[in-house]
PDB file of N, CA and C in Angstrom:
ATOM      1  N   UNK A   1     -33.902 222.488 110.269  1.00  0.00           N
ATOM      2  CA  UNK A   1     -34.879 223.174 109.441  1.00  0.00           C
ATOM      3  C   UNK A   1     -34.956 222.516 108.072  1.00  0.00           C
ATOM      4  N   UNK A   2     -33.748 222.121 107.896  1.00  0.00           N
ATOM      5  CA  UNK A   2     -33.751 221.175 106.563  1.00  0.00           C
ATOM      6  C   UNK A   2     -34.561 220.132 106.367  1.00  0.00           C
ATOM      7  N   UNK A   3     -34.845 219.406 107.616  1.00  0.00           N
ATOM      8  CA  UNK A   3     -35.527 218.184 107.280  1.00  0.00           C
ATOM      9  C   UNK A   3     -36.964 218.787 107.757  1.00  0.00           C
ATOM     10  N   UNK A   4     -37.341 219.786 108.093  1.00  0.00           N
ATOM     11  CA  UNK A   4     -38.807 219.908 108.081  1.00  0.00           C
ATOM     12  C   UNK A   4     -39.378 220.551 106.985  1.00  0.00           C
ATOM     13  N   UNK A   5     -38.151 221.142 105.928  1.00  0.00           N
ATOM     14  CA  UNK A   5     -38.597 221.698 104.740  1.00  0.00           C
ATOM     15  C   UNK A   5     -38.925 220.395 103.440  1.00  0.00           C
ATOM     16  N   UNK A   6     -37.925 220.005 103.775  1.00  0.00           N
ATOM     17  CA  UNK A   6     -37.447 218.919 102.518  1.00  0.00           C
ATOM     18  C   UNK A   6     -37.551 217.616 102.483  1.00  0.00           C
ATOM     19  N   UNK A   7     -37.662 216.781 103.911  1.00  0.00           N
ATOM     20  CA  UNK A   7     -37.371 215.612 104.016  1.00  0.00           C
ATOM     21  C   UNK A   7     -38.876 215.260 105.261  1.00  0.00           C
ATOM     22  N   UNK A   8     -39.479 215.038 104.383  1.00  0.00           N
ATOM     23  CA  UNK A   8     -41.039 215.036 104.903  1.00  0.00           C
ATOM     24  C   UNK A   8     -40.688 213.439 105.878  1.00  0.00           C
ATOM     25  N   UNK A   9     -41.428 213.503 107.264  1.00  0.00           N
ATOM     26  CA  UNK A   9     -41.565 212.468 107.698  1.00  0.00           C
ATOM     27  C   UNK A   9     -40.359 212.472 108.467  1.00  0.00           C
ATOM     28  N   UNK A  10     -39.441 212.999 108.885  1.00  0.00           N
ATOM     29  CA  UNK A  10     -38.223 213.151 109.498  1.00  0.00           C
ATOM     30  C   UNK A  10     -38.103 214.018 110.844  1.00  0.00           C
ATOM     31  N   UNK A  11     -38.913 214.861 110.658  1.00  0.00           N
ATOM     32  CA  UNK A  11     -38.575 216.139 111.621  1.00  0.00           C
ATOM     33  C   UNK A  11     -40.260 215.440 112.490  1.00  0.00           C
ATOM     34  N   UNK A  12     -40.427 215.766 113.571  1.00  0.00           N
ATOM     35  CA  UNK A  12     -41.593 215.595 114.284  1.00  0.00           C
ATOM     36  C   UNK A  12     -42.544 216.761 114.436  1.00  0.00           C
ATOM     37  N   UNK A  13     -43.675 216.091 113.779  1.00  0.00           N
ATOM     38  CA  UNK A  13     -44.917 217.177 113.331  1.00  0.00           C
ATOM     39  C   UNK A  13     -44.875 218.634 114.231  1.00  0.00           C
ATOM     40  N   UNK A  14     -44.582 218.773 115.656  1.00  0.00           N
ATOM     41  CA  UNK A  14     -44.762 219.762 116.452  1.00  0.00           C
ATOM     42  C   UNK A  14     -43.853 221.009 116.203  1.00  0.00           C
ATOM     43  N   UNK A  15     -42.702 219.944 115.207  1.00  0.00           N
ATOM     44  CA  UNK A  15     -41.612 221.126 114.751  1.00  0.00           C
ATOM     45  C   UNK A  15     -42.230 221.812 113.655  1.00  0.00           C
ATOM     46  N   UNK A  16     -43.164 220.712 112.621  1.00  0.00           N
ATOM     47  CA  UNK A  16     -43.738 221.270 111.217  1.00  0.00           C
ATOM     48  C   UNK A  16     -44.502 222.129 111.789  1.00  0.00           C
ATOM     49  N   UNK A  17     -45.261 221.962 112.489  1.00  0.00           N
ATOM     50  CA  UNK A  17     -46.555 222.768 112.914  1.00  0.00           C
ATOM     51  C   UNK A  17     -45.842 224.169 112.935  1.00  0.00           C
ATOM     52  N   UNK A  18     -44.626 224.506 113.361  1.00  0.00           N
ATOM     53  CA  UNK A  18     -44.296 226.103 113.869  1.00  0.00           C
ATOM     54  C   UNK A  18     -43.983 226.710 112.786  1.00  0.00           C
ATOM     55  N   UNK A  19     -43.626 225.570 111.531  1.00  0.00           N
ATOM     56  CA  UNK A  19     -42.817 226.304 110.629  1.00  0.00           C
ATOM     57  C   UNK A  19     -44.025 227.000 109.345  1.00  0.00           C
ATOM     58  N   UNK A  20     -44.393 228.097 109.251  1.00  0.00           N
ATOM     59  CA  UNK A  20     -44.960 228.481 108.329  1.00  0.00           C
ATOM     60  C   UNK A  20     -44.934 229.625 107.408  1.00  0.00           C
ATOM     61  N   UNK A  21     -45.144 229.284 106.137  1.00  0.00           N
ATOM     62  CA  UNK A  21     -44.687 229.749 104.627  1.00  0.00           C
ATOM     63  C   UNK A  21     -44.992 231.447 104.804  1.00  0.00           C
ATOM     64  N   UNK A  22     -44.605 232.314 104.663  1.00  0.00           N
ATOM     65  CA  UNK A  22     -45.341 233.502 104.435  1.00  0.00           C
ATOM     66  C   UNK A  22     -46.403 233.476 103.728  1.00  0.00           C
ATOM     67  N   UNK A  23     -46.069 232.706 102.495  1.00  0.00           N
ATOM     68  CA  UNK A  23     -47.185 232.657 101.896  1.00  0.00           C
ATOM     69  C   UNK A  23     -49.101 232.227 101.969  1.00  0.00           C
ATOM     70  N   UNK A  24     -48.857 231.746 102.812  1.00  0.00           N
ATOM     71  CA  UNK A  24     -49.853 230.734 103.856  1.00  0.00           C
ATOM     72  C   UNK A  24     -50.082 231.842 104.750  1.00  0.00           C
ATOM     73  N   UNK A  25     -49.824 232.734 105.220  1.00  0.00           N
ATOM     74  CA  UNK A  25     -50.336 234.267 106.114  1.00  0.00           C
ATOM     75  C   UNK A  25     -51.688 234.705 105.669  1.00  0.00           C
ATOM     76  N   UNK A  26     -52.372 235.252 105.793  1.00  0.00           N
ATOM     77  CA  UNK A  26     -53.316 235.740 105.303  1.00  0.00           C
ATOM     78  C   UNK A  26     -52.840 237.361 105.446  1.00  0.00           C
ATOM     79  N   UNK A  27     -53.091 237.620 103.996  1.00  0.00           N
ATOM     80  CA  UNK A  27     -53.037 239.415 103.646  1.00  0.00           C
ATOM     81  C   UNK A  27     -51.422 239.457 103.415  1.00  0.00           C
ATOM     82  N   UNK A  28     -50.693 238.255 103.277  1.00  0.00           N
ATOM     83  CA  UNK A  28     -48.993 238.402 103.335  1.00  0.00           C
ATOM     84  C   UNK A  28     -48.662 237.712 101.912  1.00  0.00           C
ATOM     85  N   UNK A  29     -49.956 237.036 101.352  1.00  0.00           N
ATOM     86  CA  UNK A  29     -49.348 236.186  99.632  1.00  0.00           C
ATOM     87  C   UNK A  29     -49.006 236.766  98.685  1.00  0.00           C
ATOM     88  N   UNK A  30     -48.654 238.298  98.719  1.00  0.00           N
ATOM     89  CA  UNK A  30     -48.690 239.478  97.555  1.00  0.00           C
ATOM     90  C   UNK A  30     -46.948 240.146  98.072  1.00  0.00           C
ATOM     91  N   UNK A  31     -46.791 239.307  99.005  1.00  0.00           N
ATOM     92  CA  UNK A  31     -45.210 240.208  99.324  1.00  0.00           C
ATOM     93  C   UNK A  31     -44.673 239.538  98.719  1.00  0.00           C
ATOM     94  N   UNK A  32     -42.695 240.176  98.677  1.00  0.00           N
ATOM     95  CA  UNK A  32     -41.618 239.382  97.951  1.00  0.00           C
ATOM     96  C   UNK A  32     -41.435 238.285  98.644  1.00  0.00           C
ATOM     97  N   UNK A  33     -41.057 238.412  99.741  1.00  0.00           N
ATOM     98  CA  UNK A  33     -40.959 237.271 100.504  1.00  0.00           C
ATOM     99  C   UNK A  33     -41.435 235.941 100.486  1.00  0.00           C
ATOM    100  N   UNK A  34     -42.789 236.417 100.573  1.00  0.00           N
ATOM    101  CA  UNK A  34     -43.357 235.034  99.650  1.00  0.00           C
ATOM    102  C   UNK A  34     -43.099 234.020  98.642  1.00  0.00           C
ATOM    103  N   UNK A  35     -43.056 234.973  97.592  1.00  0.00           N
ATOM    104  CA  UNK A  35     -42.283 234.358  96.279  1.00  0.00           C
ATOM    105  C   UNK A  35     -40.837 233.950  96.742  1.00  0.00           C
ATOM    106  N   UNK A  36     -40.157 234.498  97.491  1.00  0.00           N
ATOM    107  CA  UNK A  36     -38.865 234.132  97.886  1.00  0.00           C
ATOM    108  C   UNK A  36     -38.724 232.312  98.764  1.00  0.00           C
ATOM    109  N   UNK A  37     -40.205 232.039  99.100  1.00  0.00           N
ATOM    110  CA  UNK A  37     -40.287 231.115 100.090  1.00  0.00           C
ATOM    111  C   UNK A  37     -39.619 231.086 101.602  1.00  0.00           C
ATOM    112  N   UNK A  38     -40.047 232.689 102.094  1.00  0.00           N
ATOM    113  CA  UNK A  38     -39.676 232.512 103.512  1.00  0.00           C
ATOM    114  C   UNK A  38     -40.514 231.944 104.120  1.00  0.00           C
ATOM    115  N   UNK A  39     -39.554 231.657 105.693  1.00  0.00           N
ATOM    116  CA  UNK A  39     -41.011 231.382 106.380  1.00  0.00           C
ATOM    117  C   UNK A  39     -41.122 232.839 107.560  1.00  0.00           C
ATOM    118  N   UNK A  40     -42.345 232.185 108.290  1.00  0.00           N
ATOM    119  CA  UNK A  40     -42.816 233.635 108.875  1.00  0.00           C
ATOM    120  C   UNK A  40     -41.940 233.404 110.098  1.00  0.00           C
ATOM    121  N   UNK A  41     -41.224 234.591 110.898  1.00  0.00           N
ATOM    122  CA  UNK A  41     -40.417 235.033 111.776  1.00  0.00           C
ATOM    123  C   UNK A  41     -41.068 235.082 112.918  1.00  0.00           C
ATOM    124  N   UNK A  42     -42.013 234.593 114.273  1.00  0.00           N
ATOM    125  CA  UNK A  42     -43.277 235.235 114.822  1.00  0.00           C
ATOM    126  C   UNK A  42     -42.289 236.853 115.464  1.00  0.00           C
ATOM    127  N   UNK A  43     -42.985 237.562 116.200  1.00  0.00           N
ATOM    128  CA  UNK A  43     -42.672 238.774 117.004  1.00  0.00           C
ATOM    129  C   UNK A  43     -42.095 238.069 118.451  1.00  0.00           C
ATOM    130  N   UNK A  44     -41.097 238.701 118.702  1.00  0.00           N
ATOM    131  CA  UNK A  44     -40.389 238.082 119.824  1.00  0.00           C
ATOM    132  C   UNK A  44     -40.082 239.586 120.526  1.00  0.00           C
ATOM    133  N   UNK A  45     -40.324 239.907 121.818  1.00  0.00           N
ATOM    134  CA  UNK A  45     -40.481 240.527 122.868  1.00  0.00           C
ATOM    135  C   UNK A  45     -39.254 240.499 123.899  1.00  0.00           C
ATOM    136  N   UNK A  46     -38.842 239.179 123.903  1.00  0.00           N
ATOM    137  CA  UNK A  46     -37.514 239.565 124.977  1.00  0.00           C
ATOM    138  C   UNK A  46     -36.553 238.686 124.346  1.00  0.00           C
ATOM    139  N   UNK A  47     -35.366 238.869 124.887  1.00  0.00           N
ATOM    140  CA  UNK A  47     -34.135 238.183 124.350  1.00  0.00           C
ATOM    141  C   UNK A  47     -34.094 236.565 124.449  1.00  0.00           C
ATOM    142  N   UNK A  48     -34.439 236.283 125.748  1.00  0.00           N
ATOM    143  CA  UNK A  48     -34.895 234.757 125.351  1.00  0.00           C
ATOM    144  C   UNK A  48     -35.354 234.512 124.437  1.00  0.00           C
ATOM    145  N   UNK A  49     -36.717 234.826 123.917  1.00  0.00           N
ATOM    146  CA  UNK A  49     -37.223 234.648 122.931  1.00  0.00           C
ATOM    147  C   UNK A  49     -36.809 234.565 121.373  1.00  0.00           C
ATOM    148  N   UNK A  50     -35.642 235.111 121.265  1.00  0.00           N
ATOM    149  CA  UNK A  50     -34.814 235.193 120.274  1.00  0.00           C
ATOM    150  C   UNK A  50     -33.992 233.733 120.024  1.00  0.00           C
ATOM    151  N   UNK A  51     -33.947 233.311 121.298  1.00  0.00           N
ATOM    152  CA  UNK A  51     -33.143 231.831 121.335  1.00  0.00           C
ATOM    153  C   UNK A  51     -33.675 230.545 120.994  1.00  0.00           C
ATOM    154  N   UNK A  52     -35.520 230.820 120.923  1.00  0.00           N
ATOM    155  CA  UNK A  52     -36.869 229.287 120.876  1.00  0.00           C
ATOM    156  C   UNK A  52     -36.501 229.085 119.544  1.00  0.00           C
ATOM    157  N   UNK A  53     -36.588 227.597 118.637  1.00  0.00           N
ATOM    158  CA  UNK A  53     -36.705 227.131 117.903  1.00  0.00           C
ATOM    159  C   UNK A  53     -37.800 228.099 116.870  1.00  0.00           C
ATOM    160  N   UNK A  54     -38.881 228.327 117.272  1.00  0.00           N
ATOM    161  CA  UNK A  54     -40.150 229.197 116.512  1.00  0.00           C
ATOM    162  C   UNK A  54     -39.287 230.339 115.751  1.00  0.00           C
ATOM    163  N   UNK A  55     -38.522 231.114 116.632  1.00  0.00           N
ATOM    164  CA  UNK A  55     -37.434 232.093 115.550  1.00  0.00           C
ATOM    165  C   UNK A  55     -36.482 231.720 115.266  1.00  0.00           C
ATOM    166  N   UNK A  56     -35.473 231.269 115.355  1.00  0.00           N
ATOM    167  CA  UNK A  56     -34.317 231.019 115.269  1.00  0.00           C
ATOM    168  C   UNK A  56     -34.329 230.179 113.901  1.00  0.00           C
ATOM    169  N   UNK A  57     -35.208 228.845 113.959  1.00  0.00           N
ATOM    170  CA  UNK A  57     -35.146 228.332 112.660  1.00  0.00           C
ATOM    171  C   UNK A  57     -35.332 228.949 111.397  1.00  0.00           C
ATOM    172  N   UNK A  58     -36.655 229.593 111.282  1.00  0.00           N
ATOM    173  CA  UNK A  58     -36.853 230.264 110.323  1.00  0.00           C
ATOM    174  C   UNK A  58     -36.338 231.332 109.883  1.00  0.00           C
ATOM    175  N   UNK A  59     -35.462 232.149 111.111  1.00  0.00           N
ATOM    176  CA  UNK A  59     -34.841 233.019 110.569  1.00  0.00           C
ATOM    177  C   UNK A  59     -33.405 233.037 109.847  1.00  0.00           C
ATOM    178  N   UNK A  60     -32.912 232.031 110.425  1.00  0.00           N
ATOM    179  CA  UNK A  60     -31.530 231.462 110.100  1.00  0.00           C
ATOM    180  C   UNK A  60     -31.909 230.982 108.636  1.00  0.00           C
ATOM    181  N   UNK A  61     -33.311 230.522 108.383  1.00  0.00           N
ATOM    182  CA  UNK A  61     -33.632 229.450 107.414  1.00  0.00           C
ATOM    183  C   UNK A  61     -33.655 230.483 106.187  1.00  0.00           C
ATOM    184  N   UNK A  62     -34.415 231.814 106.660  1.00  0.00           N
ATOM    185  CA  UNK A  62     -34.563 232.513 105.346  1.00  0.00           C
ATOM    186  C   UNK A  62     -33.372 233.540 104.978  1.00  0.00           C
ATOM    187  N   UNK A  63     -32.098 233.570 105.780  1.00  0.00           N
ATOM    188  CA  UNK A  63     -30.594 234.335 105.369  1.00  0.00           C
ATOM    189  C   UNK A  63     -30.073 233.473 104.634  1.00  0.00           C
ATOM    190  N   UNK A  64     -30.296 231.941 104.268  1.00  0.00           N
ATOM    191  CA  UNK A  64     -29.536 231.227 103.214  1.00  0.00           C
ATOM    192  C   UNK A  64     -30.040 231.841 101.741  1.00  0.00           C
ATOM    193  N   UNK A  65     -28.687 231.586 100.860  1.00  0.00           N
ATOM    194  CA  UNK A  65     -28.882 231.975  99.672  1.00  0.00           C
ATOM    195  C   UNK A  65     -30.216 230.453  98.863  1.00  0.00           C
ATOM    196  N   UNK A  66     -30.713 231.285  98.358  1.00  0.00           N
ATOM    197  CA  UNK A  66     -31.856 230.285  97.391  1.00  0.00           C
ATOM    198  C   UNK A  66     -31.643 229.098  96.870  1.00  0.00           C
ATOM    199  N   UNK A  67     -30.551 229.300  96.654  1.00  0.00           N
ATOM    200  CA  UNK A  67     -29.511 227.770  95.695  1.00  0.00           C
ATOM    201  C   UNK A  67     -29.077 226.850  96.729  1.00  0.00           C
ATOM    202  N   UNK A  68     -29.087 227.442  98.195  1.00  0.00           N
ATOM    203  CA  UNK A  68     -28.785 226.365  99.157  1.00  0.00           C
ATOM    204  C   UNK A  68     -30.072 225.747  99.630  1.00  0.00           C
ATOM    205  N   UNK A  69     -30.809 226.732 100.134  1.00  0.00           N
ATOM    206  CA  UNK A  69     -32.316 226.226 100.523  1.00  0.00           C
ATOM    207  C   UNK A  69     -33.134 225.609  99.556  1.00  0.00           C
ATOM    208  N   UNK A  70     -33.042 225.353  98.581  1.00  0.00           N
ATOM    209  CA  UNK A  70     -33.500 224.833  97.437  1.00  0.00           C
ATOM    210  C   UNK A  70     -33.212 223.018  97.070  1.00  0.00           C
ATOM    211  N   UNK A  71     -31.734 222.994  97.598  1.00  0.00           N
ATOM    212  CA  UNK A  71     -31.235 221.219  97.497  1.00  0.00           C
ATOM    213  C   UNK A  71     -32.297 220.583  98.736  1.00  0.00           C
ATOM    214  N   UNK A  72     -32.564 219.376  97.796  1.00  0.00           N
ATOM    215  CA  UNK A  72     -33.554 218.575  98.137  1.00  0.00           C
ATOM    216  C   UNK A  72     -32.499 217.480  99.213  1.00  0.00           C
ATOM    217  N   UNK A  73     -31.406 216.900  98.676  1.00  0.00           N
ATOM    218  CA  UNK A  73     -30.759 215.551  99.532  1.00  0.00           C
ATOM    219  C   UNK A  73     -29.604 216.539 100.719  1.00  0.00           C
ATOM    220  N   UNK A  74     -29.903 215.702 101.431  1.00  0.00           N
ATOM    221  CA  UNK A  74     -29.382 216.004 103.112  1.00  0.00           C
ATOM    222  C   UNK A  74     -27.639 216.552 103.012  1.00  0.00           C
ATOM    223  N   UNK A  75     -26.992 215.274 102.431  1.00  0.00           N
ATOM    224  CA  UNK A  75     -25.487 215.465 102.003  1.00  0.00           C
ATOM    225  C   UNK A  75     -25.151 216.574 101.306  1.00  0.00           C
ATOM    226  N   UNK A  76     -25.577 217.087 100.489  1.00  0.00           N
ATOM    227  CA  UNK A  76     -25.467 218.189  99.294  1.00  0.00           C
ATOM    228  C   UNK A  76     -25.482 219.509 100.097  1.00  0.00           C
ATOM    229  N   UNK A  77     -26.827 219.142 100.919  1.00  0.00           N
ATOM    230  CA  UNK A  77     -27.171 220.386 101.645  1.00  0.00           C
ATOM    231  C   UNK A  77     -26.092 220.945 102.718  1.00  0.00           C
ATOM    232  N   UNK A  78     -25.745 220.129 103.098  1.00  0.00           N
ATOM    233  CA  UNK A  78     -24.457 220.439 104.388  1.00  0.00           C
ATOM    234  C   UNK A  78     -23.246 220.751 103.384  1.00  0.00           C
ATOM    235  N   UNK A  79     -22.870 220.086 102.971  1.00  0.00           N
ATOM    236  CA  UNK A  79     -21.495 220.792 101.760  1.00  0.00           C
ATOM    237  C   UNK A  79     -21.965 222.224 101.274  1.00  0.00           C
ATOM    238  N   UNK A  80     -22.973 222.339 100.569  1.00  0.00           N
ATOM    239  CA  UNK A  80     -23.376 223.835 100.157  1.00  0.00           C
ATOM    240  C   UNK A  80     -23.595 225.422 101.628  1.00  0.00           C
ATOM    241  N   UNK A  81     -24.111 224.021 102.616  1.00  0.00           N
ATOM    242  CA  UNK A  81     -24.720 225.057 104.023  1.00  0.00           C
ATOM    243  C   UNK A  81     -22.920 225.381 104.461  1.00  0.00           C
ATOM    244  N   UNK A  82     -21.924 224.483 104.658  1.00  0.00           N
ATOM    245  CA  UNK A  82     -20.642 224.520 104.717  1.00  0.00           C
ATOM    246  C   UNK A  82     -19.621 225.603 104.023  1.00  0.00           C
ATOM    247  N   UNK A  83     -19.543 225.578 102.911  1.00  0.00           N
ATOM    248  CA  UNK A  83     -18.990 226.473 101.746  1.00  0.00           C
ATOM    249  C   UNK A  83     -19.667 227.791 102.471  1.00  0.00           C
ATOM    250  N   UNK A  84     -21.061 228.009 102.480  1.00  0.00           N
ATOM    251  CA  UNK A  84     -21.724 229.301 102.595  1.00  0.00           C
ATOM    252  C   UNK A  84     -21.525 229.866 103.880  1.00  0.00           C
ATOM    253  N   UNK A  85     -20.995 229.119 105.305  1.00  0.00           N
ATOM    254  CA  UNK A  85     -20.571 229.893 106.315  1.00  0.00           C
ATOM    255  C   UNK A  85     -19.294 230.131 106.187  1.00  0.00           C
ATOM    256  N   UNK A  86     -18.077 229.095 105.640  1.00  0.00           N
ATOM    257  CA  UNK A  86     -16.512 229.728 105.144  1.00  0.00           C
ATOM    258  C   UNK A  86     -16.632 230.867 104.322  1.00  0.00           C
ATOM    259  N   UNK A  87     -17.435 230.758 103.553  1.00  0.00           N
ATOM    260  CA  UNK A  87     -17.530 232.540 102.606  1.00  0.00           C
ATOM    261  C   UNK A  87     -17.842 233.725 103.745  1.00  0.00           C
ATOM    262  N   UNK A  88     -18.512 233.416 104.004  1.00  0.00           N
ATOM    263  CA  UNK A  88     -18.869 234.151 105.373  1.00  0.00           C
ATOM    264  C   UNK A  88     -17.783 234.490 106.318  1.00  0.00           C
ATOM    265  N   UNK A  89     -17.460 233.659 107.077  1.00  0.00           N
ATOM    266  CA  UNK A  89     -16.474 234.120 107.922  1.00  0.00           C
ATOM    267  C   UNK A  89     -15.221 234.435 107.157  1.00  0.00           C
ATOM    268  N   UNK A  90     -14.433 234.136 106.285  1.00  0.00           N
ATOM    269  CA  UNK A  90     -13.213 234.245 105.601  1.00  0.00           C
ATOM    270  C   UNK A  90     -13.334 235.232 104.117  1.00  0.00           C
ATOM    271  N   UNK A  91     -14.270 235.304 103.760  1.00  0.00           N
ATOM    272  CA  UNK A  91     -14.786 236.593 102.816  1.00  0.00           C
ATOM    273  C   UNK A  91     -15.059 237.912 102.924  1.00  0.00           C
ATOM    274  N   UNK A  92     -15.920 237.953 103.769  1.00  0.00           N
ATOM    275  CA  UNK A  92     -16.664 238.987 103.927  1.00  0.00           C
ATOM    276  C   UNK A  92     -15.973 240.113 104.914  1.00  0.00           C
TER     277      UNK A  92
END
């Protein structure tokens, strides 16, 4: 999800194509979320569905804290994405 946010030209267009901004919704540019820079979650119906790339990325994508989803270089991002699941499992 990182490289279809951040690292343009990396991820293959069919992945960009799924991924989209809330903000880019129509009747959805006035929520928090938006301003937060999620992306949209689609409606998923059965449990498979919970497992397709279309949810899973974006949803995983929008539980990171802001300060992680925010680093632009690849390396940084995995040390910060790293730290933030040890807090997780050993913190919380």
């Amino acid at each position: 999800m990182h490289r279809v946010v951040h690292v343009y030209g990396h991820a293959p267009q069919y992945l960009s194509d799924m991924m989209v901004h809330v903000s880019q919704l129509a009747g959805r540019s006035y929520l928090r979320s938006a301003h937060r820079g999620a992306y949209d979650t689609p409606r998923i119906r059965t449990t498979f569905g919970f497992r397709s790339f279309s949810f899973a990325a974006p949803y995983a994508w929008n539980q990171l804290p802001a300060d992680t989803r925010a680093i632009s270089t690849v390396s940084t991002f995995k040390q910060h994405l790293k730290t933030h699941l040890f807090n997780i499992v050993y913190f919380y």
